[in-house]
PDB file of N, CA and C in Angstrom:
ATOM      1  N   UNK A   1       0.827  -1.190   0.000  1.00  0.00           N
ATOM      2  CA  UNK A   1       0.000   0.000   0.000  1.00  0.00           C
ATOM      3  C   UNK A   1       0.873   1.256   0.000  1.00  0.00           C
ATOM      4  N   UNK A   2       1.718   0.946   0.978  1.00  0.00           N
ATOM      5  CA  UNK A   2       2.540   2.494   0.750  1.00  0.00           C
ATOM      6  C   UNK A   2       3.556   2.647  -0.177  1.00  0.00           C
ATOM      7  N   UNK A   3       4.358   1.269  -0.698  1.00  0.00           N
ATOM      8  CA  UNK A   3       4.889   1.801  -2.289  1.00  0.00           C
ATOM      9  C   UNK A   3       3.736   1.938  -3.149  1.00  0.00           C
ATOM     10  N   UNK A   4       3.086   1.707  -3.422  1.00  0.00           N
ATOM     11  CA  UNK A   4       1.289   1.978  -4.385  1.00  0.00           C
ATOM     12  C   UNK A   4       1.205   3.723  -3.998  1.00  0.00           C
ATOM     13  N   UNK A   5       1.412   4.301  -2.469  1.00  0.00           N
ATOM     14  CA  UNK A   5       1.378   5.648  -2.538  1.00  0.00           C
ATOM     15  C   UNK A   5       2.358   6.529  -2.945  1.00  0.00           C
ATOM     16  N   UNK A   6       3.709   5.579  -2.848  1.00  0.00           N
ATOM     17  CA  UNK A   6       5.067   6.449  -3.274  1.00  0.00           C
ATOM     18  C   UNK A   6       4.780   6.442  -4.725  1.00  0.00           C
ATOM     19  N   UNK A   7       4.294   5.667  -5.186  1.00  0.00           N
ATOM     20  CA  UNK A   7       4.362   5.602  -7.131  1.00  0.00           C
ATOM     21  C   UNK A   7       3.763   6.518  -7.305  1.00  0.00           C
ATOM     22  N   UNK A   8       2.000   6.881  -6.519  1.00  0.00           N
ATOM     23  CA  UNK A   8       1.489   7.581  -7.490  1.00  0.00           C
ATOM     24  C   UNK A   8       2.095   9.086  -7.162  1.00  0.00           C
ATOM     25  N   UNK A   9       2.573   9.257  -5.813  1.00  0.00           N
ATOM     26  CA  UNK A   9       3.157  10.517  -5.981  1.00  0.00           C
ATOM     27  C   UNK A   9       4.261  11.463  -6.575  1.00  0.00           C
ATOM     28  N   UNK A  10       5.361   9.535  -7.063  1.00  0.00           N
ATOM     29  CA  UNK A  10       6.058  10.419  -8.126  1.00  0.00           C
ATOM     30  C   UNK A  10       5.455  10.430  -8.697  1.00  0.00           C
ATOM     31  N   UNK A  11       4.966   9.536  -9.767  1.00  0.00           N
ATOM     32  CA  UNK A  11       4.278  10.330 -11.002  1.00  0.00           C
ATOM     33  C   UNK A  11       2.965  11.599 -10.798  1.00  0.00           C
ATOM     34  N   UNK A  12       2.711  12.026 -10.039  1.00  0.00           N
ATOM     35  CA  UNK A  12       2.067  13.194  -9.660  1.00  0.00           C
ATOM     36  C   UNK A  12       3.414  14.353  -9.091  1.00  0.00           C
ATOM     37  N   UNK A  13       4.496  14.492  -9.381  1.00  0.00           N
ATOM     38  CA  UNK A  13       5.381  15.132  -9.082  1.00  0.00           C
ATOM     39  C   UNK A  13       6.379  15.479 -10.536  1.00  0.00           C
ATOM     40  N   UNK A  14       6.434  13.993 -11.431  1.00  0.00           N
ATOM     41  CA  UNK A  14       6.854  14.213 -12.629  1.00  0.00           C
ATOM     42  C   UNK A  14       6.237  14.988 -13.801  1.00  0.00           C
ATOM     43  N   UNK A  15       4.844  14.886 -13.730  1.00  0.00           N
ATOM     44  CA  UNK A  15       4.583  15.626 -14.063  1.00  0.00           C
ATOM     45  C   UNK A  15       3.468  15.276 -15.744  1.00  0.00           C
ATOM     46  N   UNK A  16       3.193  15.393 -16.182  1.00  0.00           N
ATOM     47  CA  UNK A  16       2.860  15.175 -17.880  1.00  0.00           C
ATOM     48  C   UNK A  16       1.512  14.251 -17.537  1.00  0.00           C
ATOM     49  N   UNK A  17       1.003  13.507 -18.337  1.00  0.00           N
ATOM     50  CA  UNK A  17      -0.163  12.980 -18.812  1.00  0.00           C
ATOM     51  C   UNK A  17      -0.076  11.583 -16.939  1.00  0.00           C
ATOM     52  N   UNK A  18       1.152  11.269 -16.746  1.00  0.00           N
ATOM     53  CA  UNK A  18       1.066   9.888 -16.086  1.00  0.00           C
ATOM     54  C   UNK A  18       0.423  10.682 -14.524  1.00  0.00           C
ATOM     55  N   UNK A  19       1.229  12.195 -14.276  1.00  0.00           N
ATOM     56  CA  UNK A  19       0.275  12.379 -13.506  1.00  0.00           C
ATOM     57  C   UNK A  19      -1.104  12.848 -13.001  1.00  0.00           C
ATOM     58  N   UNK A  20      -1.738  13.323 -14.493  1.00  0.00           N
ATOM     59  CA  UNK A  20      -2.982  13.369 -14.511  1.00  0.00           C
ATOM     60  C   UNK A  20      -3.678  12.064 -14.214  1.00  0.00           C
ATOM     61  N   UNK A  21      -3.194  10.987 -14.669  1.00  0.00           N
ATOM     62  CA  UNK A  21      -3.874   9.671 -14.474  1.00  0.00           C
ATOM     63  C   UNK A  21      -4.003   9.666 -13.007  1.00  0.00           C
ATOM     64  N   UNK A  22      -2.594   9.995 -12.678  1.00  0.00           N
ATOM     65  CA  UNK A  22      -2.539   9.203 -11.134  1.00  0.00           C
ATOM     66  C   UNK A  22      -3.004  10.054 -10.191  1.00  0.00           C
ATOM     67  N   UNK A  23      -3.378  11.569 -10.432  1.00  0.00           N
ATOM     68  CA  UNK A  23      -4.278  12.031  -9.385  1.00  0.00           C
ATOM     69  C   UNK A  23      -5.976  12.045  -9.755  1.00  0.00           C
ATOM     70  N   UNK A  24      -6.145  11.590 -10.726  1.00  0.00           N
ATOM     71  CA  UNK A  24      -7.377  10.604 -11.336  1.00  0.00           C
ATOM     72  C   UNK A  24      -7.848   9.756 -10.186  1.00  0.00           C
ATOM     73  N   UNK A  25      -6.609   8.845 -10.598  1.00  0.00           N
ATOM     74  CA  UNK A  25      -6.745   7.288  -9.915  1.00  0.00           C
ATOM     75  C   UNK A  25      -7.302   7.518  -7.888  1.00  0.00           C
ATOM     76  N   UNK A  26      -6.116   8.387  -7.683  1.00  0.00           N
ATOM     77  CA  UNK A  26      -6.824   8.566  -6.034  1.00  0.00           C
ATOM     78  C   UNK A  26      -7.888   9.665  -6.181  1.00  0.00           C
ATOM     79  N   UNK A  27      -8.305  10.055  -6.514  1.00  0.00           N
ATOM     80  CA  UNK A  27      -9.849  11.037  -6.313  1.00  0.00           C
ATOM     81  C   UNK A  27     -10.609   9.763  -6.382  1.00  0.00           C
ATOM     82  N   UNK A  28     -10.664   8.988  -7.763  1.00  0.00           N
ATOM     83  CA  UNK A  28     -11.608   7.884  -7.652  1.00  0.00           C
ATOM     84  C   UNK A  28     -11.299   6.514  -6.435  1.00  0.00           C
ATOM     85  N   UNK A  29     -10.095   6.321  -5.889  1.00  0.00           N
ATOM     86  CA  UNK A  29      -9.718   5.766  -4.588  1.00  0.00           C
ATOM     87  C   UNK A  29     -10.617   6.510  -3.392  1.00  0.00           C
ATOM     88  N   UNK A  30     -10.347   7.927  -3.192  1.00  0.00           N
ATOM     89  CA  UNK A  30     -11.152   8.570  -2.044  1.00  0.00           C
ATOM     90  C   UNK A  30     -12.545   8.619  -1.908  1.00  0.00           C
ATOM     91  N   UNK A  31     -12.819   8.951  -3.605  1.00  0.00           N
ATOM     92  CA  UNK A  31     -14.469   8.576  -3.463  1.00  0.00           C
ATOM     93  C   UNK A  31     -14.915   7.377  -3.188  1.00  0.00           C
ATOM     94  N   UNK A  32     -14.275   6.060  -3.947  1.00  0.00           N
ATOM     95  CA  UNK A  32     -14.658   4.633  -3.598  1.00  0.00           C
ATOM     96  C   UNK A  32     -14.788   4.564  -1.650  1.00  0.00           C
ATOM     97  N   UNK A  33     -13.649   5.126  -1.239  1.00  0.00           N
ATOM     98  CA  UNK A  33     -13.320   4.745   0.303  1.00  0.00           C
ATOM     99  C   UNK A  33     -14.786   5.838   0.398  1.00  0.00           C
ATOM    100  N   UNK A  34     -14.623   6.415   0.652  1.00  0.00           N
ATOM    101  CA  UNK A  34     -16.175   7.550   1.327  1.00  0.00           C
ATOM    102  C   UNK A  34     -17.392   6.849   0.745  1.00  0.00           C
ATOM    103  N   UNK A  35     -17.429   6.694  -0.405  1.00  0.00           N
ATOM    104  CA  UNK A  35     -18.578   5.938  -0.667  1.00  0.00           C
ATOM    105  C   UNK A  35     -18.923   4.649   0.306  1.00  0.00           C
ATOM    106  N   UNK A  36     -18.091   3.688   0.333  1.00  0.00           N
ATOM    107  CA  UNK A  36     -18.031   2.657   1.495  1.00  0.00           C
ATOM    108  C   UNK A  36     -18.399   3.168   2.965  1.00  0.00           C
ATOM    109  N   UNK A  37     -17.725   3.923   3.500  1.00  0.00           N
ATOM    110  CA  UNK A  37     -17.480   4.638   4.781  1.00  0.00           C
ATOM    111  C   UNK A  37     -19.258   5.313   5.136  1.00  0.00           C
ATOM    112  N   UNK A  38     -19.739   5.593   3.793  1.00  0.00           N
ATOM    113  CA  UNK A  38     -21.390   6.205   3.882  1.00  0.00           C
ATOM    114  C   UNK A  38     -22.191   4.824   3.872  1.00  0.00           C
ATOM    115  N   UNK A  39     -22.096   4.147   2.947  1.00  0.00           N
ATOM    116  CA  UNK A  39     -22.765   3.095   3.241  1.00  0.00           C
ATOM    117  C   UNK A  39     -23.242   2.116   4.855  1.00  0.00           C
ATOM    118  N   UNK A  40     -21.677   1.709   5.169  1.00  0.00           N
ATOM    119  CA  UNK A  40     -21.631   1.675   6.461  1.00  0.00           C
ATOM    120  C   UNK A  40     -22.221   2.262   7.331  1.00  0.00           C
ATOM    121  N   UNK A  41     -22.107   3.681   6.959  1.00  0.00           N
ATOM    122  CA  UNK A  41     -22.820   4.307   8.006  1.00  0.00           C
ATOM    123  C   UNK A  41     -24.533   4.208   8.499  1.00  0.00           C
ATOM    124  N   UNK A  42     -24.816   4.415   6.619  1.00  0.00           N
ATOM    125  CA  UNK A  42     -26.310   4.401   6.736  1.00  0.00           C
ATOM    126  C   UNK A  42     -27.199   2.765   7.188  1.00  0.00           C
ATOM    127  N   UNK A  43     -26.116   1.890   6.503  1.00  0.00           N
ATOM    128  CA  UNK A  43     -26.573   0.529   7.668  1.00  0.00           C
ATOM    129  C   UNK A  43     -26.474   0.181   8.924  1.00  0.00           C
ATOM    130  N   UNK A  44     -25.710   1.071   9.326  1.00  0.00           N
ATOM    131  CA  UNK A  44     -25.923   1.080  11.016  1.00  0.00           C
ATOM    132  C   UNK A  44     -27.021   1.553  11.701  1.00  0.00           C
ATOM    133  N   UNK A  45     -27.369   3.288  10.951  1.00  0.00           N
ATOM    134  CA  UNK A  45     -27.992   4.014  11.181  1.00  0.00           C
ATOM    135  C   UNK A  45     -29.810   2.913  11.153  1.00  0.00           C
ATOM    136  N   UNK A  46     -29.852   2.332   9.715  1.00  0.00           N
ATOM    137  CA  UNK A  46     -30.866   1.404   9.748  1.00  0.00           C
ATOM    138  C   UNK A  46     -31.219   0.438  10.470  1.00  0.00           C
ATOM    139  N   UNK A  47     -30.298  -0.339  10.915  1.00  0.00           N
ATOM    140  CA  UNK A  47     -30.251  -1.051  12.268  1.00  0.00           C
ATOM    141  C   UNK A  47     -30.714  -0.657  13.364  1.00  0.00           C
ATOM    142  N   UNK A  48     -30.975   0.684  14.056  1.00  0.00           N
ATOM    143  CA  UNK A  48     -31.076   1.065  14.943  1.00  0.00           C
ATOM    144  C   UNK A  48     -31.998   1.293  14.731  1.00  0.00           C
ATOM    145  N   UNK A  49     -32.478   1.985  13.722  1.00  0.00           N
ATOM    146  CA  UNK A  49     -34.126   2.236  13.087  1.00  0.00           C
ATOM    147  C   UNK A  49     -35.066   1.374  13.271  1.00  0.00           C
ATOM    148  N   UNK A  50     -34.234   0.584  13.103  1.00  0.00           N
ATOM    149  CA  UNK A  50     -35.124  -1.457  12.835  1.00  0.00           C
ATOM    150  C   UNK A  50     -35.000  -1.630  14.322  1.00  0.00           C
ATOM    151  N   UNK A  51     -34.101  -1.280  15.183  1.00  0.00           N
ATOM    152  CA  UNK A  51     -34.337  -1.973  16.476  1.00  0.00           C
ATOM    153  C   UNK A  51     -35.746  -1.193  17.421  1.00  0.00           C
ATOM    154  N   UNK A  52     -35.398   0.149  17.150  1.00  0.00           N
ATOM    155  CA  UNK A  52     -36.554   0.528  17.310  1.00  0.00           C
ATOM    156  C   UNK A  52     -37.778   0.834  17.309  1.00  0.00           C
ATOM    157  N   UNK A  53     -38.044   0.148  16.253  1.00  0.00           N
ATOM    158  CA  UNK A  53     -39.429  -0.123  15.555  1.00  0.00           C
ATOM    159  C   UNK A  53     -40.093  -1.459  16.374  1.00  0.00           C
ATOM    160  N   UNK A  54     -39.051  -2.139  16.391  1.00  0.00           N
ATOM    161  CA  UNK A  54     -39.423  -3.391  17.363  1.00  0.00           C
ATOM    162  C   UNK A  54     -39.640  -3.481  18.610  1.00  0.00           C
ATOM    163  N   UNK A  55     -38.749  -2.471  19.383  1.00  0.00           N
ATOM    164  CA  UNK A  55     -38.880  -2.198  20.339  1.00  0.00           C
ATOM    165  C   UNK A  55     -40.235  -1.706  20.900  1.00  0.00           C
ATOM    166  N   UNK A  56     -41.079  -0.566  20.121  1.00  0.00           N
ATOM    167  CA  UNK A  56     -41.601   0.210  20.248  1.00  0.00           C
ATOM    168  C   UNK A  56     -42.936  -0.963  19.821  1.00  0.00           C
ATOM    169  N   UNK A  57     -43.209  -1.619  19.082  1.00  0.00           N
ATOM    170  CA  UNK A  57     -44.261  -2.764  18.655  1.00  0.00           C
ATOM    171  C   UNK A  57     -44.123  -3.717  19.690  1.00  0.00           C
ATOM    172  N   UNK A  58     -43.501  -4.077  20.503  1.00  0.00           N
ATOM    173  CA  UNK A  58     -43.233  -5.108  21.353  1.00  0.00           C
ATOM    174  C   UNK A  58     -44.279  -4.667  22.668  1.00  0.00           C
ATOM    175  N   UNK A  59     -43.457  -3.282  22.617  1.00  0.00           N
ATOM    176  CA  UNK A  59     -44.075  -2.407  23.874  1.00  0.00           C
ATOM    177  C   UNK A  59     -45.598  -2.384  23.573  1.00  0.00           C
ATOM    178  N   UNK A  60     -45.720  -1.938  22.790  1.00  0.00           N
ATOM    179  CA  UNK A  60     -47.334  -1.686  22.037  1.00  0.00           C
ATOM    180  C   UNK A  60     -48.058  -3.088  22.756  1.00  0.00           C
ATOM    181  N   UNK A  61     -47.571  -3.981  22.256  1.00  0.00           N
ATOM    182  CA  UNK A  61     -47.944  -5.489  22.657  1.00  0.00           C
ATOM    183  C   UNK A  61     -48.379  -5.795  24.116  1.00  0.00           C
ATOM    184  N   UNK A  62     -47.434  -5.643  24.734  1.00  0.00           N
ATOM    185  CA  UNK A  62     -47.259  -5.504  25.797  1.00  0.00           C
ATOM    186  C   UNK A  62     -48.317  -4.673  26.655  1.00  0.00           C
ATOM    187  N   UNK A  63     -48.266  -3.561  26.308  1.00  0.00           N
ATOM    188  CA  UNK A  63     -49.556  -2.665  26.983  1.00  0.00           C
ATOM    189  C   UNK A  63     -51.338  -3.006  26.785  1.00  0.00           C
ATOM    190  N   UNK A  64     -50.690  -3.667  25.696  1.00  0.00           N
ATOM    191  CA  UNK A  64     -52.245  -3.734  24.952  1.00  0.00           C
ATOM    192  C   UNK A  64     -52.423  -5.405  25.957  1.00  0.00           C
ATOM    193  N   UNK A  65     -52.194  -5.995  26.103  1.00  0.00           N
ATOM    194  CA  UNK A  65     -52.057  -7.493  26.892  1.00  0.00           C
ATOM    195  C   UNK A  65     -52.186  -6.958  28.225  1.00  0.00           C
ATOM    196  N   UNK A  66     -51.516  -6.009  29.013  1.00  0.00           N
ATOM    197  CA  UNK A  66     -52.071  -5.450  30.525  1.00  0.00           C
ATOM    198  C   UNK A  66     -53.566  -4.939  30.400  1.00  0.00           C
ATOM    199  N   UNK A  67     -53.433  -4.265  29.461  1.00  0.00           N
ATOM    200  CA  UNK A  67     -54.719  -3.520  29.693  1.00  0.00           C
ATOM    201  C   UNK A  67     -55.940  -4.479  29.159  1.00  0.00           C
ATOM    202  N   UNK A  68     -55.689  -5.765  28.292  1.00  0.00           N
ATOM    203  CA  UNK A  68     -56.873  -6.834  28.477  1.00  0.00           C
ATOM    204  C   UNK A  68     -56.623  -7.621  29.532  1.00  0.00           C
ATOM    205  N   UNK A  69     -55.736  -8.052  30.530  1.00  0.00           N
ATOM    206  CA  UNK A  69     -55.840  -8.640  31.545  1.00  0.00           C
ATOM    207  C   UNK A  69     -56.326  -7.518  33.198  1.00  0.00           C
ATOM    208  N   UNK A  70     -55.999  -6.185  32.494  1.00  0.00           N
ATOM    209  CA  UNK A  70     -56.762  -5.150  33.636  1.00  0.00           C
ATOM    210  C   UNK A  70     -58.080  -5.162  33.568  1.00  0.00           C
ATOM    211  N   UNK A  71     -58.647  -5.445  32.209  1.00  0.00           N
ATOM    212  CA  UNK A  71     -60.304  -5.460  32.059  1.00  0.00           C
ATOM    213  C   UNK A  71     -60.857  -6.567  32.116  1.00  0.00           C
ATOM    214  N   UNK A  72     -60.539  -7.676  31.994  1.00  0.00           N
ATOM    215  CA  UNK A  72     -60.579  -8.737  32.842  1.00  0.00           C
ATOM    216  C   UNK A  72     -60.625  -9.225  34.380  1.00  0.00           C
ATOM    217  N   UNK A  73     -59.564  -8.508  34.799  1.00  0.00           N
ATOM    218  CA  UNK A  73     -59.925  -8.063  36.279  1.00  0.00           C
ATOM    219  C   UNK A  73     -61.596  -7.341  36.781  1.00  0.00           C
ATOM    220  N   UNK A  74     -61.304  -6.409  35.579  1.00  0.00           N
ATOM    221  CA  UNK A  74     -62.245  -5.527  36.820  1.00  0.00           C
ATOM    222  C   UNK A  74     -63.634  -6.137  36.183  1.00  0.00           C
ATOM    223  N   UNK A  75     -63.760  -6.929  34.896  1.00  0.00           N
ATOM    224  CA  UNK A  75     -64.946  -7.625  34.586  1.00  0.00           C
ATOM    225  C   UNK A  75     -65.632  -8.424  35.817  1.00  0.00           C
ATOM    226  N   UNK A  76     -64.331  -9.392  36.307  1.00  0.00           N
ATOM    227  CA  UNK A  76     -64.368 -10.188  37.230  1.00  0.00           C
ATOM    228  C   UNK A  76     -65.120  -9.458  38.722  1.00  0.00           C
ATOM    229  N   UNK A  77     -64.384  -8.452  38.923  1.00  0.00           N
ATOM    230  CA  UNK A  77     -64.667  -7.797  40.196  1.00  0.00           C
ATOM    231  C   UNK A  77     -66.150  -7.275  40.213  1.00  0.00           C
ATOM    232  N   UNK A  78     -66.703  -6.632  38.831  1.00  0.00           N
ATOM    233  CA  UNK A  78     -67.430  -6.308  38.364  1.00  0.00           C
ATOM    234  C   UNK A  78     -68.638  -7.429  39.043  1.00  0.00           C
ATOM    235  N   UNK A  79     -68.703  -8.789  38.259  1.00  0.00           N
ATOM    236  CA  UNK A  79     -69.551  -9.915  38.619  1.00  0.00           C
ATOM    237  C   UNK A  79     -69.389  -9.957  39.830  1.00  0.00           C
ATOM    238  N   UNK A  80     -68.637 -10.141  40.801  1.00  0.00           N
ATOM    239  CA  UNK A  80     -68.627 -10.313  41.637  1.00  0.00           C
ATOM    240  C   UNK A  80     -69.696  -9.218  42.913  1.00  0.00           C
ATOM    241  N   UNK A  81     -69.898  -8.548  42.512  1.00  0.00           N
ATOM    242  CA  UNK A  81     -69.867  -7.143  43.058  1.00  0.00           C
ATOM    243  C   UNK A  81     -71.539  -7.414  43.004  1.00  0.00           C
ATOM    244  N   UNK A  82     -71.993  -7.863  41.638  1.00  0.00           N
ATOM    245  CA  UNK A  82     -73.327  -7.535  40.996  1.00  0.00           C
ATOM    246  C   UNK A  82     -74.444  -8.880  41.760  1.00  0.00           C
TER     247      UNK A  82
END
Protein backbone atom coordinates (compact mmCIF):
# COMPACT_ATOMS: atom_id res chain seq x y z
CA UNK A 1 0.00 0.00 0.00
CA UNK A 2 2.54 2.49 0.75
CA UNK A 3 4.89 1.80 -2.29
CA UNK A 4 1.29 1.98 -4.38
CA UNK A 5 1.38 5.65 -2.54
CA UNK A 6 5.07 6.45 -3.27
CA UNK A 7 4.36 5.60 -7.13
CA UNK A 8 1.49 7.58 -7.49
CA UNK A 9 3.16 10.52 -5.98
CA UNK A 10 6.06 10.42 -8.13
CA UNK A 11 4.28 10.33 -11.00
CA UNK A 12 2.07 13.19 -9.66
CA UNK A 13 5.38 15.13 -9.08
CA UNK A 14 6.85 14.21 -12.63
CA UNK A 15 4.58 15.63 -14.06
CA UNK A 16 2.86 15.18 -17.88
CA UNK A 17 -0.16 12.98 -18.81
CA UNK A 18 1.07 9.89 -16.09
CA UNK A 19 0.28 12.38 -13.51
CA UNK A 20 -2.98 13.37 -14.51
CA UNK A 21 -3.87 9.67 -14.47
CA UNK A 22 -2.54 9.20 -11.13
CA UNK A 23 -4.28 12.03 -9.39
CA UNK A 24 -7.38 10.60 -11.34
CA UNK A 25 -6.74 7.29 -9.92
CA UNK A 26 -6.82 8.57 -6.03
CA UNK A 27 -9.85 11.04 -6.31
CA UNK A 28 -11.61 7.88 -7.65
CA UNK A 29 -9.72 5.77 -4.59
CA UNK A 30 -11.15 8.57 -2.04
CA UNK A 31 -14.47 8.58 -3.46
CA UNK A 32 -14.66 4.63 -3.60
CA UNK A 33 -13.32 4.75 0.30
CA UNK A 34 -16.18 7.55 1.33
CA UNK A 35 -18.58 5.94 -0.67
CA UNK A 36 -18.03 2.66 1.50
CA UNK A 37 -17.48 4.64 4.78
CA UNK A 38 -21.39 6.21 3.88
CA UNK A 39 -22.77 3.10 3.24
CA UNK A 40 -21.63 1.68 6.46
CA UNK A 41 -22.82 4.31 8.01
CA UNK A 42 -26.31 4.40 6.74
CA UNK A 43 -26.57 0.53 7.67
CA UNK A 44 -25.92 1.08 11.02
CA UNK A 45 -27.99 4.01 11.18
CA UNK A 46 -30.87 1.40 9.75
CA UNK A 47 -30.25 -1.05 12.27
CA UNK A 48 -31.08 1.06 14.94
CA UNK A 49 -34.13 2.24 13.09
CA UNK A 50 -35.12 -1.46 12.84
CA UNK A 51 -34.34 -1.97 16.48
CA UNK A 52 -36.55 0.53 17.31
CA UNK A 53 -39.43 -0.12 15.56
CA UNK A 54 -39.42 -3.39 17.36
CA UNK A 55 -38.88 -2.20 20.34
CA UNK A 56 -41.60 0.21 20.25
CA UNK A 57 -44.26 -2.76 18.65
CA UNK A 58 -43.23 -5.11 21.35
CA UNK A 59 -44.07 -2.41 23.87
CA UNK A 60 -47.33 -1.69 22.04
CA UNK A 61 -47.94 -5.49 22.66
CA UNK A 62 -47.26 -5.50 25.80
CA UNK A 63 -49.56 -2.67 26.98
CA UNK A 64 -52.24 -3.73 24.95
CA UNK A 65 -52.06 -7.49 26.89
CA UNK A 66 -52.07 -5.45 30.52
CA UNK A 67 -54.72 -3.52 29.69
CA UNK A 68 -56.87 -6.83 28.48
CA UNK A 69 -55.84 -8.64 31.55
CA UNK A 70 -56.76 -5.15 33.64
CA UNK A 71 -60.30 -5.46 32.06
CA UNK A 72 -60.58 -8.74 32.84
CA UNK A 73 -59.92 -8.06 36.28
CA UNK A 74 -62.25 -5.53 36.82
CA UNK A 75 -64.95 -7.62 34.59
CA UNK A 76 -64.37 -10.19 37.23
CA UNK A 77 -64.67 -7.80 40.20
CA UNK A 78 -67.43 -6.31 38.36
CA UNK A 79 -69.55 -9.91 38.62
CA UNK A 80 -68.63 -10.31 41.64
CA UNK A 81 -69.87 -7.14 43.06
CA UNK A 82 -73.33 -7.53 41.00
Amino acid sequence: MDSLLVAFFTALLAGGPGALIALLVLIIGFLVWERKKLTDTINKKDEKIEKIIDDYYKGNLTLTEALNGLKTVLIEIKSKLT
